[in-house]
PDB file of N, CA and C in Angstrom:
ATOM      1  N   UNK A   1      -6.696  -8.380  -2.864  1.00  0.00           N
ATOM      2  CA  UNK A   1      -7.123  -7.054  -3.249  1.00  0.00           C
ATOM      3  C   UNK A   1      -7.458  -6.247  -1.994  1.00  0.00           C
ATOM      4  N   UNK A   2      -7.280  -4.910  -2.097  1.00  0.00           N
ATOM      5  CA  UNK A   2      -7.949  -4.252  -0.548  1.00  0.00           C
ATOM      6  C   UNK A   2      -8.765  -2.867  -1.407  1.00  0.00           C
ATOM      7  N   UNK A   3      -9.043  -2.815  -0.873  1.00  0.00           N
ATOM      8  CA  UNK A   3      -9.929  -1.347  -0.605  1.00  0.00           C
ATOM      9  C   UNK A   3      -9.506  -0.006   0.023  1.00  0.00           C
ATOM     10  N   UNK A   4      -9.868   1.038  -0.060  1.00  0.00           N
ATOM     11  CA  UNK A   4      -9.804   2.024   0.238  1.00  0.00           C
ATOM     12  C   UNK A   4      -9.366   1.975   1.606  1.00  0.00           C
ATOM     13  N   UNK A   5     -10.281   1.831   2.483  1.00  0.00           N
ATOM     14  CA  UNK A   5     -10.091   1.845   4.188  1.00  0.00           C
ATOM     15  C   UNK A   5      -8.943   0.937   4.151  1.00  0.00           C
ATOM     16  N   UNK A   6      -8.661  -0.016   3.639  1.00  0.00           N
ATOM     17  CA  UNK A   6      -7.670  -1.024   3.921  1.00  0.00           C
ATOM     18  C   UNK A   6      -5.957  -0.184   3.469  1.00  0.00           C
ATOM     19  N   UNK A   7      -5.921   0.709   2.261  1.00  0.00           N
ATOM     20  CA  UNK A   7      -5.123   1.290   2.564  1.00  0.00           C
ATOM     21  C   UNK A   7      -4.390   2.329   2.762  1.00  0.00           C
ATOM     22  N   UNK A   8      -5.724   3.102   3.598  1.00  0.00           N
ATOM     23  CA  UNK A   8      -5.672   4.161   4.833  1.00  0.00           C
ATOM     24  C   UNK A   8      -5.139   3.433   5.725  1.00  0.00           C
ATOM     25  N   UNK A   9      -5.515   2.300   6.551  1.00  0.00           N
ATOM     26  CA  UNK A   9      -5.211   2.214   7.280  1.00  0.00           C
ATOM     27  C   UNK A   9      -3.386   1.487   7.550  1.00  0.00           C
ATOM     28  N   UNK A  10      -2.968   1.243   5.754  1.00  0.00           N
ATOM     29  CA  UNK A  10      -1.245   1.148   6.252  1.00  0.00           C
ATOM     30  C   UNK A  10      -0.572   2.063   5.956  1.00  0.00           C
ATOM     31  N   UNK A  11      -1.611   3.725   5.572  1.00  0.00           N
ATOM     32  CA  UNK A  11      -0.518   4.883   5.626  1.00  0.00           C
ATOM     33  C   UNK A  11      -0.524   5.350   7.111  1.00  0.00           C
ATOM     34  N   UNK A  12      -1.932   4.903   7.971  1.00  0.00           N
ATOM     35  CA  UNK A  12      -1.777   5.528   9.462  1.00  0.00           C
ATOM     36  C   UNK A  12      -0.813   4.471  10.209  1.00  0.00           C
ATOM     37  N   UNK A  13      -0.755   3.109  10.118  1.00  0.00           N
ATOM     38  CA  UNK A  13       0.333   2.731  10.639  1.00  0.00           C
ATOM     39  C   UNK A  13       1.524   2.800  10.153  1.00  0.00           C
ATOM     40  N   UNK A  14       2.346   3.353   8.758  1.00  0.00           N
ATOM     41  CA  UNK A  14       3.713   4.143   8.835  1.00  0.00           C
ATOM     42  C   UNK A  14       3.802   5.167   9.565  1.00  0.00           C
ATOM     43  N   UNK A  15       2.304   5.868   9.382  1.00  0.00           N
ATOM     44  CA  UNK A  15       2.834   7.605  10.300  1.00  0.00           C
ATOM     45  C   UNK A  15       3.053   6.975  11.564  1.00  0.00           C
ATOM     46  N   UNK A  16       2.636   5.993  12.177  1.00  0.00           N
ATOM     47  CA  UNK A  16       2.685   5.561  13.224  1.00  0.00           C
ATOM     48  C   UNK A  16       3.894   5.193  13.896  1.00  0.00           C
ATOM     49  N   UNK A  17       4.483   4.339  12.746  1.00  0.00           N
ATOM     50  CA  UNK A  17       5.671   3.873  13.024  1.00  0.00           C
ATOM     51  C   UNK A  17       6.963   5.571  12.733  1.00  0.00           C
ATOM     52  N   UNK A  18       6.386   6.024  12.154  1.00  0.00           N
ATOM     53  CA  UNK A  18       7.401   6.942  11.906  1.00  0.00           C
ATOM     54  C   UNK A  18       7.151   8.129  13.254  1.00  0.00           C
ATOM     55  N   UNK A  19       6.490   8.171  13.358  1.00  0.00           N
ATOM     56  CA  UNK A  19       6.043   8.837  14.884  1.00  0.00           C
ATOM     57  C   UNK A  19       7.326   8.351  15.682  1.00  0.00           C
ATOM     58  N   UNK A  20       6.711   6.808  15.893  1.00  0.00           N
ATOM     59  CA  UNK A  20       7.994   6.416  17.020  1.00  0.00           C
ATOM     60  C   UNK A  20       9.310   6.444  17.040  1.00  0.00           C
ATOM     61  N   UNK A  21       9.570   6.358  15.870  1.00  0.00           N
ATOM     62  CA  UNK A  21      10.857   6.384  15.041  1.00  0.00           C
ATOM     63  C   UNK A  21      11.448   7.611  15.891  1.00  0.00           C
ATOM     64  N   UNK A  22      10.781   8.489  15.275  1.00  0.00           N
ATOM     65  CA  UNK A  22      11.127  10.372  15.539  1.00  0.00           C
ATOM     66  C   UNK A  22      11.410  10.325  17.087  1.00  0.00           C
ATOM     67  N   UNK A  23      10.511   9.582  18.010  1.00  0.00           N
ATOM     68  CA  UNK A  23      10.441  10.196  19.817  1.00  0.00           C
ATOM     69  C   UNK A  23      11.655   8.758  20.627  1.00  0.00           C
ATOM     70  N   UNK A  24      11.855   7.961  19.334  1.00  0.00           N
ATOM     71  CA  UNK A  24      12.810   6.932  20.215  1.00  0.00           C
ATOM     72  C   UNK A  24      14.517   7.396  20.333  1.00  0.00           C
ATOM     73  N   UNK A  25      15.149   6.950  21.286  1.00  0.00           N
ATOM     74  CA  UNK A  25      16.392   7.528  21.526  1.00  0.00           C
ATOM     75  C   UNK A  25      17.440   6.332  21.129  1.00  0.00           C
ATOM     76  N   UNK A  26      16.467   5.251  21.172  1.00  0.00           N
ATOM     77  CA  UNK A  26      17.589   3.468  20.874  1.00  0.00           C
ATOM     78  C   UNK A  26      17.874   3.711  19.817  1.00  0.00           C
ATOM     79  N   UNK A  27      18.930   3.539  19.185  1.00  0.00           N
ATOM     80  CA  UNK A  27      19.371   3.400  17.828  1.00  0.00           C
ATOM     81  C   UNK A  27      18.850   2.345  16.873  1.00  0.00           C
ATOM     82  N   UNK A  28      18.846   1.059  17.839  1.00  0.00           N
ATOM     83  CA  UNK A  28      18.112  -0.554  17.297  1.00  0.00           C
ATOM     84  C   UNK A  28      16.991  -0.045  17.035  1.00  0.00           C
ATOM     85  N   UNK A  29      15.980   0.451  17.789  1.00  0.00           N
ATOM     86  CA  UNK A  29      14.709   0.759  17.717  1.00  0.00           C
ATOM     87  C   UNK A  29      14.280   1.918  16.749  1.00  0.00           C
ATOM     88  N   UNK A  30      14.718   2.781  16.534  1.00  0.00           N
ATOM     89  CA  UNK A  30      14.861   3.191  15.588  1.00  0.00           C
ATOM     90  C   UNK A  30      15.047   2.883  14.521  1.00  0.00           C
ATOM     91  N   UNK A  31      16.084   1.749  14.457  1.00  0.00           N
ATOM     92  CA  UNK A  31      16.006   1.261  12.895  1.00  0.00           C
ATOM     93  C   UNK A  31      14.788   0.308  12.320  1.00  0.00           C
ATOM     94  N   UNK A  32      13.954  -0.257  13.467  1.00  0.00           N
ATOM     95  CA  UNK A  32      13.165  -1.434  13.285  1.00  0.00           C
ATOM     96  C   UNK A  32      12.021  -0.412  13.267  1.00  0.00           C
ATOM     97  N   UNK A  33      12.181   0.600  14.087  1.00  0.00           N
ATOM     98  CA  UNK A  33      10.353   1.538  13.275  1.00  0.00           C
ATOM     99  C   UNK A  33      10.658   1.962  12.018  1.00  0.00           C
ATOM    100  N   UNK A  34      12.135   2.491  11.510  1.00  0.00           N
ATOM    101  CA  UNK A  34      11.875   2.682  10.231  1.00  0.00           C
ATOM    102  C   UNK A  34      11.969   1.557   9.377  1.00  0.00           C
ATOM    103  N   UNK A  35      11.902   0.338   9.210  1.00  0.00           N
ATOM    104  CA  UNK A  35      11.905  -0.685   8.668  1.00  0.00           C
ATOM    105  C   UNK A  35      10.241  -0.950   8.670  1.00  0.00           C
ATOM    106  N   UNK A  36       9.748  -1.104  10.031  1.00  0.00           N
ATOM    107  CA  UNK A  36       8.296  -1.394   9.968  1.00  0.00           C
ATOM    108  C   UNK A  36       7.403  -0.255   8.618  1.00  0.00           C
ATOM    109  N   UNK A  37       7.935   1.229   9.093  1.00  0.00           N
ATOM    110  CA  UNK A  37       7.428   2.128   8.041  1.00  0.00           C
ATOM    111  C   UNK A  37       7.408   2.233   7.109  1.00  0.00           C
ATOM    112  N   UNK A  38       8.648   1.411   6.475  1.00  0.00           N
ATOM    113  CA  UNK A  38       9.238   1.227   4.798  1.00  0.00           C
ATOM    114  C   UNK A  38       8.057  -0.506   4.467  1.00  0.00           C
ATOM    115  N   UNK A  39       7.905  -1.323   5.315  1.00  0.00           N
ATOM    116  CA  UNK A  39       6.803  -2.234   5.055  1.00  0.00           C
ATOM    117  C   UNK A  39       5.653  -1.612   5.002  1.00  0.00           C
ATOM    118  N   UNK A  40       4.888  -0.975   5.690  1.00  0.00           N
ATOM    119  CA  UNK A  40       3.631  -0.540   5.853  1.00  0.00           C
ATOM    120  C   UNK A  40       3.265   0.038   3.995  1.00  0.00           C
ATOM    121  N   UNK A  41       4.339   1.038   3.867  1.00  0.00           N
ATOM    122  CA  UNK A  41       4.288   1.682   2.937  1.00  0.00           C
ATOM    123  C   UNK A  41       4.219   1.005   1.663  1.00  0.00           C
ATOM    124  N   UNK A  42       5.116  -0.367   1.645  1.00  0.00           N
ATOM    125  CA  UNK A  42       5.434  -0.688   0.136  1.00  0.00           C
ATOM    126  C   UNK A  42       3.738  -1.623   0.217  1.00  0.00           C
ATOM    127  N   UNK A  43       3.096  -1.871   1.419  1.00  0.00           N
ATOM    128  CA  UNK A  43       1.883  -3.005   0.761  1.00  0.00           C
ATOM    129  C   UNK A  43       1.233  -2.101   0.598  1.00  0.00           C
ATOM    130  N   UNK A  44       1.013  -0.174   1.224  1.00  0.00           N
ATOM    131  CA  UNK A  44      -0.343   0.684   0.935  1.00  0.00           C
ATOM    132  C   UNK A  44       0.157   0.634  -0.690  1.00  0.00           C
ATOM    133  N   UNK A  45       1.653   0.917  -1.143  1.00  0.00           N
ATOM    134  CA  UNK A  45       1.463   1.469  -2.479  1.00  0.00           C
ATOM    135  C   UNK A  45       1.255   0.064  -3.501  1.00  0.00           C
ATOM    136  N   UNK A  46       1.090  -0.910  -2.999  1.00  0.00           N
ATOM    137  CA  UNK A  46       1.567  -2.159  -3.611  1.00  0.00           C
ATOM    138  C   UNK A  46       0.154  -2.854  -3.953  1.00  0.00           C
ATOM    139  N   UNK A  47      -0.949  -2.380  -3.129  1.00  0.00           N
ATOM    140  CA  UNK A  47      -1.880  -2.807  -2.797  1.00  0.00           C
ATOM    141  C   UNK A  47      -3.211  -2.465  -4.167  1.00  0.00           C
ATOM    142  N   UNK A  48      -4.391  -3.998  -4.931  1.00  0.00           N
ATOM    143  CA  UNK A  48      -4.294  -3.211  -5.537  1.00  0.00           C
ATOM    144  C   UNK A  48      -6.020  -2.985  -5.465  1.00  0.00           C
ATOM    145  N   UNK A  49      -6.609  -1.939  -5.869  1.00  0.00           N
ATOM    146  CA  UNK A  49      -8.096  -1.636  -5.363  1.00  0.00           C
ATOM    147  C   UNK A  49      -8.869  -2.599  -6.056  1.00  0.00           C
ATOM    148  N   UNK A  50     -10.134  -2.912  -5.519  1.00  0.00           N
ATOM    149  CA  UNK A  50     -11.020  -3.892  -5.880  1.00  0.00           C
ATOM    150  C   UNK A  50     -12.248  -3.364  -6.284  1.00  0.00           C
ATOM    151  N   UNK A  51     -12.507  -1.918  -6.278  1.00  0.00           N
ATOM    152  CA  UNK A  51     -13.226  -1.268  -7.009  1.00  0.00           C
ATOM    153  C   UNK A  51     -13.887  -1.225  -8.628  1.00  0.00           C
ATOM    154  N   UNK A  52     -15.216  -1.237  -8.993  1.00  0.00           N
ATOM    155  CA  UNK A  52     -15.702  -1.457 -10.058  1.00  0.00           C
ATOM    156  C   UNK A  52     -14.545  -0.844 -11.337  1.00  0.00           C
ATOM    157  N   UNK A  53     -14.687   0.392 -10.873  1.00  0.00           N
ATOM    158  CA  UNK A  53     -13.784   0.808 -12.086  1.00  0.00           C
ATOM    159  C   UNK A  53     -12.710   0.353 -12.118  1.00  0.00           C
ATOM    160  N   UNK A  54     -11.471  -0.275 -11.169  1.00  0.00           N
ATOM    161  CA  UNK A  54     -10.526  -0.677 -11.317  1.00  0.00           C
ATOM    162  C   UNK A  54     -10.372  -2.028 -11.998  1.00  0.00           C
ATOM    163  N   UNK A  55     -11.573  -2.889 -11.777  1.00  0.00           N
ATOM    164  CA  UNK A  55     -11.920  -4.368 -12.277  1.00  0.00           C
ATOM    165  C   UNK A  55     -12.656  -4.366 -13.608  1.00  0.00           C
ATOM    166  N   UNK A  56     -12.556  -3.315 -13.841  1.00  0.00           N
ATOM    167  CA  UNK A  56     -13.686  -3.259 -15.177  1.00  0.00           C
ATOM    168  C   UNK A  56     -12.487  -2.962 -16.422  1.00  0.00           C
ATOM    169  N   UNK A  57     -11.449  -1.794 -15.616  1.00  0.00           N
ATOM    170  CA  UNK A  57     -10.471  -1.520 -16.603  1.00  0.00           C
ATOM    171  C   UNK A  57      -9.595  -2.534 -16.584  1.00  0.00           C
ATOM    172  N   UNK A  58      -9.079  -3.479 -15.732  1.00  0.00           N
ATOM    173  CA  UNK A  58      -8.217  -4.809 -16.195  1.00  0.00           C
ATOM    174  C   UNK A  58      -8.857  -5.577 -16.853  1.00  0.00           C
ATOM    175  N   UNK A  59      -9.980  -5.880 -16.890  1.00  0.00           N
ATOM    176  CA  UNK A  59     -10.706  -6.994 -17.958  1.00  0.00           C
ATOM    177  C   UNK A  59     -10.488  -6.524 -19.495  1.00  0.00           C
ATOM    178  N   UNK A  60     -10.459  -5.055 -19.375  1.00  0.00           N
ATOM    179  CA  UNK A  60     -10.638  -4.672 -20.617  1.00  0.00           C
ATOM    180  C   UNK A  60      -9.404  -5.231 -21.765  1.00  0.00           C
ATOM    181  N   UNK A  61     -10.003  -5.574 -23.516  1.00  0.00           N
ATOM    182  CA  UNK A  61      -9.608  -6.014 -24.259  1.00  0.00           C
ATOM    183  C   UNK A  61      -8.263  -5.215 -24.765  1.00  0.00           C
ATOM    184  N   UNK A  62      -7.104  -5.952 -25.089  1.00  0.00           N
ATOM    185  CA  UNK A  62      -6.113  -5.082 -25.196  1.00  0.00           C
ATOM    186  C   UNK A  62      -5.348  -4.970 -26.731  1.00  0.00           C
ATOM    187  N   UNK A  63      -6.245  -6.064 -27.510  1.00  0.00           N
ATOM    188  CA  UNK A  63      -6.774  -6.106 -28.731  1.00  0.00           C
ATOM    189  C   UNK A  63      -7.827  -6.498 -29.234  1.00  0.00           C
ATOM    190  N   UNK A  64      -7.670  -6.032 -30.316  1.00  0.00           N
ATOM    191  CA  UNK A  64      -9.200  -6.162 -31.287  1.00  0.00           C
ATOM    192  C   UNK A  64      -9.395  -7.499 -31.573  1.00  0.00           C
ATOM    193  N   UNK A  65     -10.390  -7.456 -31.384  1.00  0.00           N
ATOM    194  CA  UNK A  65     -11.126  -8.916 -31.898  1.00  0.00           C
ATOM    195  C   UNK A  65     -10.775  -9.571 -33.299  1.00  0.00           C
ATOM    196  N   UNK A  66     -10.499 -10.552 -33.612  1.00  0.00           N
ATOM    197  CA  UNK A  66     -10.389 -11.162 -34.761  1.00  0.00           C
ATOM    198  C   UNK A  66     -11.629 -10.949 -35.509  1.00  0.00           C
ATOM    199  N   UNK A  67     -11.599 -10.688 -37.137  1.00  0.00           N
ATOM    200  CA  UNK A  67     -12.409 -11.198 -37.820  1.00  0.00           C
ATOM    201  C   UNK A  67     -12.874 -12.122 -38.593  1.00  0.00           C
ATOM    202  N   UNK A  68     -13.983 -12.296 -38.752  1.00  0.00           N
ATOM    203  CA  UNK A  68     -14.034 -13.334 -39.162  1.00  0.00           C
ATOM    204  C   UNK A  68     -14.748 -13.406 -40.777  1.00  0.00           C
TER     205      UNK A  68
END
């Protein structure tokens, strides 16, 4: 699970990587910052919060209770 700061910090390392991407002239290198950027990105969006409300709404019942 991550948290908030945890994924801030893999949208600042895509901009990061995409930064370099933009100022590099290698073609190889270029392709491997945009590869790093397309990783960064899929664990920020992939990633999932550990926050009360987020843990409170997966527990929640997704049917009704049996009666008895």
């Amino acid at each position: 699970m991550c948290n908030a700061k945890t994924i801030a910090e893999c949208y600042r390392r895509a901009r990061e990587a995409e930064q370099f991407f933009e100022n590099s002239t290698d073609p190889v290198a270029k392709n491997e910052f945009r590869e790093i950027q397309r990783k960064w990105l899929f664990i920020a969006r992939n990633c999932k919060c550990n926050s009360e409300e987020a843990w409170n709404t997966s527990r929640r019942r997704t049917h009704a209770p049996r009666k008895r």
